[in-house]
Protein backbone atom coordinates (compact mmCIF):
# COMPACT_ATOMS: atom_id res chain seq x y z
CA UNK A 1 84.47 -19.58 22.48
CA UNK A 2 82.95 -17.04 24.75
CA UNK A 3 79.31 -17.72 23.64
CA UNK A 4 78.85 -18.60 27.62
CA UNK A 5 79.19 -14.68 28.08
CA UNK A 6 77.20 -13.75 25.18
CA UNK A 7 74.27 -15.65 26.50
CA UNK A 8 74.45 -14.38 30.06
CA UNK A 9 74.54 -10.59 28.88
CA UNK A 10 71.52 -11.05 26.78
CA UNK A 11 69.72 -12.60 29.83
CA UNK A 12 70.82 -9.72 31.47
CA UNK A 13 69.06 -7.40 29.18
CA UNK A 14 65.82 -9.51 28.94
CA UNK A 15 65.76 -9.47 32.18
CA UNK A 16 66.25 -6.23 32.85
CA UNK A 17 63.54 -4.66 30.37
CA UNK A 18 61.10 -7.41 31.53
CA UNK A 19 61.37 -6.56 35.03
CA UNK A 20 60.63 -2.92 33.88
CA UNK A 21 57.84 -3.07 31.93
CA UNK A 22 55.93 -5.57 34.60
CA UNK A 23 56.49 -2.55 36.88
CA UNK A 24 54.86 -0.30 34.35
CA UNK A 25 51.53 -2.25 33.37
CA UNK A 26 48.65 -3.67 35.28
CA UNK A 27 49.08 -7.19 33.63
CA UNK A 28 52.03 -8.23 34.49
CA UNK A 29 51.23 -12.30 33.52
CA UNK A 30 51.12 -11.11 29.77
CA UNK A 31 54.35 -9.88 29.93
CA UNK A 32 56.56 -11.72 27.49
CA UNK A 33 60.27 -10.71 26.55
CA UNK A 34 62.06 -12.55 23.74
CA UNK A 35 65.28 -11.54 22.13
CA UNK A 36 66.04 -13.24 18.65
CA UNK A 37 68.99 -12.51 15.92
CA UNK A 38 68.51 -11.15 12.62
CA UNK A 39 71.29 -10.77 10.46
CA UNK A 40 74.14 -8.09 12.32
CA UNK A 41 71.69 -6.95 15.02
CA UNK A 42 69.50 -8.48 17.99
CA UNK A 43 65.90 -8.20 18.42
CA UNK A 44 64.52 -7.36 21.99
CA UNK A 45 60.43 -7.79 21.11
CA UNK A 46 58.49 -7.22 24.35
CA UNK A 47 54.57 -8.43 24.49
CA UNK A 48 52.55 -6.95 26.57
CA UNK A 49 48.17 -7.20 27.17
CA UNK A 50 47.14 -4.40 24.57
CA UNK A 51 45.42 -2.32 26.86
CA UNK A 52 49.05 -2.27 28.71
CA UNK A 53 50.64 -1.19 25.76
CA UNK A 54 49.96 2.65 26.17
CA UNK A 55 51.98 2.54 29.39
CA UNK A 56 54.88 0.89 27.86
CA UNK A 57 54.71 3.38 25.04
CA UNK A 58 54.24 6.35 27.17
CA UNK A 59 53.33 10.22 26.51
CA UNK A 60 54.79 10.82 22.94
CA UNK A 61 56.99 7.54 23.33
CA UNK A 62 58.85 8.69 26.14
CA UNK A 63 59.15 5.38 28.49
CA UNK A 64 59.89 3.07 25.44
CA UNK A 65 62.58 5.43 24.78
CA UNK A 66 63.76 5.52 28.08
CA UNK A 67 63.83 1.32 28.04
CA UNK A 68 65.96 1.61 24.91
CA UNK A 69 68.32 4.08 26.00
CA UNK A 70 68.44 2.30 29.24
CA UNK A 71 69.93 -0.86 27.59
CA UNK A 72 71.82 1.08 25.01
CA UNK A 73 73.66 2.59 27.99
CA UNK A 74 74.93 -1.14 29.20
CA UNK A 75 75.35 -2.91 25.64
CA UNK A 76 78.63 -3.45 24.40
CA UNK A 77 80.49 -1.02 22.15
CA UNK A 78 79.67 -2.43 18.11
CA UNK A 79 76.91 -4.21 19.30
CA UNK A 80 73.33 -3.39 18.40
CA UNK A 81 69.70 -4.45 20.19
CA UNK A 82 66.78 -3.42 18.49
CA UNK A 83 63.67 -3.39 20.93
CA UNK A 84 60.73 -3.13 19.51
CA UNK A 85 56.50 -3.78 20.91
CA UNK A 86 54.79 -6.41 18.60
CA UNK A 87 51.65 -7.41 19.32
């Protein structure tokens, strides 16, 4: 019934993280930003060129965290986005 919405939110959110990170690293055409379901949660898995990854990481994990409480702060009470770096 309202899957319309639910698919324009998690644009919303892919775009949101993938315009970050292409701020944060040097090649920005490697950027890749998928989200997938599994089971009661989303998956938010950004790709990045592996000698960007360090920058989306950050100093002791600090900008990563920053993306995820970023899109924790807009996301829907009940519902939960797991974003994760896979290679």
């Amino acid at each position: 019934m309202l899957g319309w919405v639910t698919d324009k939110v998690d644009r919303m959110y892919k775009e949101l993280v993938e315009s970050a990170v292409k701020r944060l690293v040097e090649k920005t055409e490697s950027v890749s930003v998928v989200i997938r379901q599994e089971q009661d949660k989303e998956l938010l898995e950004i790709s990045v060129d592996p000698q960007d990854r360090g920058r989306v990481i950050g100093k002791e994990g600090q900008t990563i965290r920053a993306i995820r409480m970023m899109v924790s702060a807009l996301i829907p009470r009940g519902k939960e986005i797991q974003i994760i770096i896979v290679e």
